[in-house]
PDB file of N, CA and C in Angstrom:
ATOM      1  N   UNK A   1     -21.612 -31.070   2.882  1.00  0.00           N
ATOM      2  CA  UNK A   1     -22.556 -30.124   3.486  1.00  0.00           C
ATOM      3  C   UNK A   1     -21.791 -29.028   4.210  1.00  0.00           C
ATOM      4  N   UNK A   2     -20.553 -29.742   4.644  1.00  0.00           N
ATOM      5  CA  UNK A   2     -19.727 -28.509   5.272  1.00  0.00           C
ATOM      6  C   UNK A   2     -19.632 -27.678   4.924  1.00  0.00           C
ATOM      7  N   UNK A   3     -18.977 -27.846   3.595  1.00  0.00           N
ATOM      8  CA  UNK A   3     -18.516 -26.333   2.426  1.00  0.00           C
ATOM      9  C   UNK A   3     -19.306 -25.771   1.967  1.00  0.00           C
ATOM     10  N   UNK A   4     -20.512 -26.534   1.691  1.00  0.00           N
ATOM     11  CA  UNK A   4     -21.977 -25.258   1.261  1.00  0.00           C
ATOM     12  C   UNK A   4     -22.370 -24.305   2.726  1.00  0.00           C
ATOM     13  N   UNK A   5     -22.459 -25.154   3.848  1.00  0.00           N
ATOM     14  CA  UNK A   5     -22.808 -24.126   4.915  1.00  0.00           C
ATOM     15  C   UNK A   5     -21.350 -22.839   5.213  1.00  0.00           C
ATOM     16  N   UNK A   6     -20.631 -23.036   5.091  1.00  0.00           N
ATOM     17  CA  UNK A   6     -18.862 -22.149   5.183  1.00  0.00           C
ATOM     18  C   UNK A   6     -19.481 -21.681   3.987  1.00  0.00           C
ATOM     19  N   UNK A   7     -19.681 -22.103   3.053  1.00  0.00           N
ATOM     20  CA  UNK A   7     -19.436 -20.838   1.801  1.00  0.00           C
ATOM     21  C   UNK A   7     -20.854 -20.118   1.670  1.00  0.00           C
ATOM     22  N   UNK A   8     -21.659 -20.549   2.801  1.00  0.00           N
ATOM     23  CA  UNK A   8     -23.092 -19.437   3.012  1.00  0.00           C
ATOM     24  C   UNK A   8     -22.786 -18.362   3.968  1.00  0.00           C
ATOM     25  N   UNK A   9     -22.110 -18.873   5.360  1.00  0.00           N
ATOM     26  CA  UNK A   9     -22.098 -17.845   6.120  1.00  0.00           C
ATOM     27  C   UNK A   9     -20.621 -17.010   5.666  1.00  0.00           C
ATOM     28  N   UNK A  10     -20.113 -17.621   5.122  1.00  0.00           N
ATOM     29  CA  UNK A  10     -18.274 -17.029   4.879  1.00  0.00           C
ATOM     30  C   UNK A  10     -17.735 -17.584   5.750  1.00  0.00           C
ATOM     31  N   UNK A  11     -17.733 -16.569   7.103  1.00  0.00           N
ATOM     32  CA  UNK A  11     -16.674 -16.620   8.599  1.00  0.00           C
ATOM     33  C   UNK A  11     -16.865 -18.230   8.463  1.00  0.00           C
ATOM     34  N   UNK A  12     -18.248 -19.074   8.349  1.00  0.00           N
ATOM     35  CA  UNK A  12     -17.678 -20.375   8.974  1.00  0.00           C
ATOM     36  C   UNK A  12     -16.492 -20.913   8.294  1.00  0.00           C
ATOM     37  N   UNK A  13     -16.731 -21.022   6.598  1.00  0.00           N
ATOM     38  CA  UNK A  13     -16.048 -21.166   5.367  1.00  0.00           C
ATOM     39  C   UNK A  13     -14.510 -21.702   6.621  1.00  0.00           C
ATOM     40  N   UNK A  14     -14.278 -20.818   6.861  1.00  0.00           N
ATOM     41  CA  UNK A  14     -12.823 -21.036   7.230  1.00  0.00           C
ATOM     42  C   UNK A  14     -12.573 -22.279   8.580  1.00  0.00           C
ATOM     43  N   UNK A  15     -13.742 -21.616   9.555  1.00  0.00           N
ATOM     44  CA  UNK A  15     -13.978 -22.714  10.653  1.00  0.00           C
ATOM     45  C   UNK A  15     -14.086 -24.305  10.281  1.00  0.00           C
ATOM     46  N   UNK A  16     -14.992 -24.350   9.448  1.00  0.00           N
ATOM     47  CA  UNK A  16     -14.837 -25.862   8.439  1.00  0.00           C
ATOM     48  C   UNK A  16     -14.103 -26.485   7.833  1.00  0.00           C
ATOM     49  N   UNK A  17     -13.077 -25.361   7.227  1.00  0.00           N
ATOM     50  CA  UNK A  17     -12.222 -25.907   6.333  1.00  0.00           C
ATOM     51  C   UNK A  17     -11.037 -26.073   7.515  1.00  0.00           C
ATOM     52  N   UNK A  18     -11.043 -25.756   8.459  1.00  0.00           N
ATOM     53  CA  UNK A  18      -9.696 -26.237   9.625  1.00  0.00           C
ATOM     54  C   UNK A  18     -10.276 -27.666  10.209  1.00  0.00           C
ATOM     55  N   UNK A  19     -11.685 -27.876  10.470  1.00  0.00           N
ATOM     56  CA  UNK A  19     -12.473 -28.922  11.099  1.00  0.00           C
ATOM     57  C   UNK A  19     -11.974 -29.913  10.084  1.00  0.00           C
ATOM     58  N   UNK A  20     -12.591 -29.749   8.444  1.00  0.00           N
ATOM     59  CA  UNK A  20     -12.474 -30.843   7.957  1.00  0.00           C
ATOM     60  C   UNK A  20     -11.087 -31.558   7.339  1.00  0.00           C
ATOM     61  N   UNK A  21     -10.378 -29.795   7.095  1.00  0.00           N
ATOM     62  CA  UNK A  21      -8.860 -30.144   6.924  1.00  0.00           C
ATOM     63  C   UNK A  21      -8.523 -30.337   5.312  1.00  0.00           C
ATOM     64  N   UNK A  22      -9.625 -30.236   4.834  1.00  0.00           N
ATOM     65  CA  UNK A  22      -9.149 -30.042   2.892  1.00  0.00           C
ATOM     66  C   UNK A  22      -9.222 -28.639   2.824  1.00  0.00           C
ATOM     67  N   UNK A  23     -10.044 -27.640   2.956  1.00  0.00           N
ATOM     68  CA  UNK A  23      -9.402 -26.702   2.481  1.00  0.00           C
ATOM     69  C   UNK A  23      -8.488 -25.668   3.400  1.00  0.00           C
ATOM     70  N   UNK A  24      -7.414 -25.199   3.108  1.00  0.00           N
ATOM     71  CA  UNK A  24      -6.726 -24.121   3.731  1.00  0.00           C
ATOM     72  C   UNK A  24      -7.780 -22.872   4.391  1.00  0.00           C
TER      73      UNK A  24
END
């Protein structure tokens, strides 16, 4: 659910992917 909400707003996209730690 992380990466669909990050890849809706964008900016989070990145905030999530440091939270969850798979993506760069």
């Amino acid at each position: 659910m992380g990466k669909i909400i990050g890849i809706d707003l964008g900016t989070t996209n990145s905030c999530v992917s440091v939270m969850e730690g798979n993506e760069p």
